[in-house]
Protein backbone atom coordinates (compact mmCIF):
# COMPACT_ATOMS: atom_id res chain seq x y z
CA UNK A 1 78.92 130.85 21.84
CA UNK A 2 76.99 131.49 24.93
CA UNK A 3 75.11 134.74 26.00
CA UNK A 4 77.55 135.37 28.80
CA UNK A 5 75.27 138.61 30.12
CA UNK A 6 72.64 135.79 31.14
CA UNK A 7 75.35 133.26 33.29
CA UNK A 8 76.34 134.74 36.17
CA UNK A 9 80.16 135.04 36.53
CA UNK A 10 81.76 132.59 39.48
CA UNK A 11 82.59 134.43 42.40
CA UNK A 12 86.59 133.60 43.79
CA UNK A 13 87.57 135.22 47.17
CA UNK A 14 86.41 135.17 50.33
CA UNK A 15 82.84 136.52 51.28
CA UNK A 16 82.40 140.76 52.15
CA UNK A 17 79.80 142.37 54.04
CA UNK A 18 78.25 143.42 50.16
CA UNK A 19 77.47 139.52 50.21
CA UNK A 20 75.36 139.76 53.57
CA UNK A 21 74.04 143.24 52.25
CA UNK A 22 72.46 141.24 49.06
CA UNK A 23 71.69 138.23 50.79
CA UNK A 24 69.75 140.10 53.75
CA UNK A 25 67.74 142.58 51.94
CA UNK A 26 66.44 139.43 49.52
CA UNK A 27 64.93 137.98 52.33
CA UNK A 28 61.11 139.40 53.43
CA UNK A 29 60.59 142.08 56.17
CA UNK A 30 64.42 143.11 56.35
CA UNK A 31 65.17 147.06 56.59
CA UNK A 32 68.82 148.25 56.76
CA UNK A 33 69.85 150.81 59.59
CA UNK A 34 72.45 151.29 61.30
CA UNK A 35 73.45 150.41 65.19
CA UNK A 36 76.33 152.56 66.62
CA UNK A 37 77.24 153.67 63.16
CA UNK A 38 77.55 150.08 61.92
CA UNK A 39 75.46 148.40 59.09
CA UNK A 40 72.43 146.37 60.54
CA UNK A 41 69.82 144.23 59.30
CA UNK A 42 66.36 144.27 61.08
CA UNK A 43 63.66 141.68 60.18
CA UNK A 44 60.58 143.08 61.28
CA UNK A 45 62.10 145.49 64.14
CA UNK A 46 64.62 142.44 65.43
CA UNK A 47 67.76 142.88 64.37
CA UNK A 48 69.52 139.57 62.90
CA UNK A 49 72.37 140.32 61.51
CA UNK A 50 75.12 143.33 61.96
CA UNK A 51 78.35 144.53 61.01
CA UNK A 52 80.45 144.37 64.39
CA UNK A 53 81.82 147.63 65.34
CA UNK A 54 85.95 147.92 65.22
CA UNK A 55 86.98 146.48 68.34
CA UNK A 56 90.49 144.88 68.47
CA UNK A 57 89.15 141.53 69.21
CA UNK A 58 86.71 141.27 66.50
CA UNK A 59 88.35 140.09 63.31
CA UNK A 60 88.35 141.75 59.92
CA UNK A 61 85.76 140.57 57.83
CA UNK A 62 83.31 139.70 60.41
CA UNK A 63 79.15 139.36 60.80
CA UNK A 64 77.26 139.48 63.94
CA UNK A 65 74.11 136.99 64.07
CA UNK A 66 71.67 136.33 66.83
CA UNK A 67 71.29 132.55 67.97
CA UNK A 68 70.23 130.57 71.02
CA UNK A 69 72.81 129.76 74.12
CA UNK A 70 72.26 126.12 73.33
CA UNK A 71 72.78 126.18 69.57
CA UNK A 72 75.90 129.08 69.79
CA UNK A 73 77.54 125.86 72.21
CA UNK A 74 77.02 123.54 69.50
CA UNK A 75 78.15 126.10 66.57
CA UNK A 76 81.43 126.81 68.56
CA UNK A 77 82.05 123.62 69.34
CA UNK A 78 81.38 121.65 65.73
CA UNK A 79 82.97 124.74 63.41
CA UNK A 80 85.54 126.64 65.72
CA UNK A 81 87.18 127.93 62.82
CA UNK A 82 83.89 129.73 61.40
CA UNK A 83 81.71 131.20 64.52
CA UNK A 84 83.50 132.73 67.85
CA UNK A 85 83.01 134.78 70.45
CA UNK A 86 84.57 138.07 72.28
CA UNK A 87 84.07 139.23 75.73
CA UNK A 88 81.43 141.64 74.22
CA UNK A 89 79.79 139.22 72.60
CA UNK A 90 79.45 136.28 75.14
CA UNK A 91 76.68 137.46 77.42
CA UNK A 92 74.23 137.87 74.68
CA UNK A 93 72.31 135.44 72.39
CA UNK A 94 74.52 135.31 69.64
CA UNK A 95 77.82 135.07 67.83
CA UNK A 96 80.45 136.25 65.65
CA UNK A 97 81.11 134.45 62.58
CA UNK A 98 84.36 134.53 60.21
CA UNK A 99 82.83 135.53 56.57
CA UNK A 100 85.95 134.82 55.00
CA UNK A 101 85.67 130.74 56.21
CA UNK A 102 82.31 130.07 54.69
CA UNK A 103 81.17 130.17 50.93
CA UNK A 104 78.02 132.30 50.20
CA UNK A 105 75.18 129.03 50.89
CA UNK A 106 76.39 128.77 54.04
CA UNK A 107 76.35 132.58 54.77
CA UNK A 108 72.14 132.05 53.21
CA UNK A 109 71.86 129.28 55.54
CA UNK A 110 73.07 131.21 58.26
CA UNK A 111 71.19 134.20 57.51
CA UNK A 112 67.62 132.43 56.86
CA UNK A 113 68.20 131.05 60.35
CA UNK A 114 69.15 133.99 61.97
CA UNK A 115 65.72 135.91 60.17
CA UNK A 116 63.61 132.97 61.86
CA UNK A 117 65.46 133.54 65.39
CA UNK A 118 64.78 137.23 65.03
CA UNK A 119 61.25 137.16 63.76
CA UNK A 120 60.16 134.69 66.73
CA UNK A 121 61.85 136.85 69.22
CA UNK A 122 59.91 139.62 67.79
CA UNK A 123 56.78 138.17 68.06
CA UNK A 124 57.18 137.16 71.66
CA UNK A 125 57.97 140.39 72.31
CA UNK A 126 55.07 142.02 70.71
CA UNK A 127 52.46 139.27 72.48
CA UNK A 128 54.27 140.40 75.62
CA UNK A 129 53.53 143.84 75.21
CA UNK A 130 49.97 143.11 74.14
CA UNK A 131 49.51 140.72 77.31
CA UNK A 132 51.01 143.86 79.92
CA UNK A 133 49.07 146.26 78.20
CA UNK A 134 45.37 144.21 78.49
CA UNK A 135 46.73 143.77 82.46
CA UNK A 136 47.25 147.74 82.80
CA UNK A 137 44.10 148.44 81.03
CA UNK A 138 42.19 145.83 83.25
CA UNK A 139 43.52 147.31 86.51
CA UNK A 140 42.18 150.64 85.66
């Protein structure tokens, strides 16, 4: 008979934000905060994924990840029935994506590549800040 407290049990059902709450804080760098009262995940100081706040056009059971224009267009147009968009939504860099359509490697796939987004956008941001601030100091 085998040790079943060593096998993980099979997960049924569809995926819940506890799934992006594990898979998130396993990955390096990642805090959890919150954003307007809503569970967020911040790699570095980027955010990369969040809990979308109650809205009547965001669906139950939803996940907020950041992503390029160009590679949202080719998400939304290849998997319609997993990743979409709301008003709120559309004039950022990212996307809404329906947890209960994708099993939990595709939600670690998704995540991993939303950690990399975030962490290059952070780092841009911080050699920004380090460029503006030599040119302040320099004109002083």
């Amino acid at each position: 008979m085998q040790d079943m407290s060593k096998k993980k049990k099979a997960r049924r059902g569809p995926l819940t934000f506890d799934d992006v709450r594990e898979i998130a804080l396993s990955m390096p760098e990642v805090t959890e905060t919150t954003s307007w009262g809503m569970p967020t995940f911040k790699a570095g100081k980027t955010t990369f994924a969040v809990e979308p706040h109650p809205r009547p056009d965001v669906e139950p059971s939803s996940l907020g990840v950041p992503m390029s224009f160009e590679e949202r267009t080719r998400q939304l147009a290849s998997h319609p029935d997993v990743y979409y968009l709301t008003d709120h939504w559309a004039k950022y860099p990212g996307v809404l994506l329906r947890l209960s359509r994708i099993g939990r490697d595709e939600l670690r796939e998704i995540l991993a590549a939303a950690w990399h987004y975030a962490m290059e956008r952070g780092s841009a941001k911080r050699a920004r800040r380090k460029r503006t601030a030599r040119a302040r100091a320099a004109r002083r």
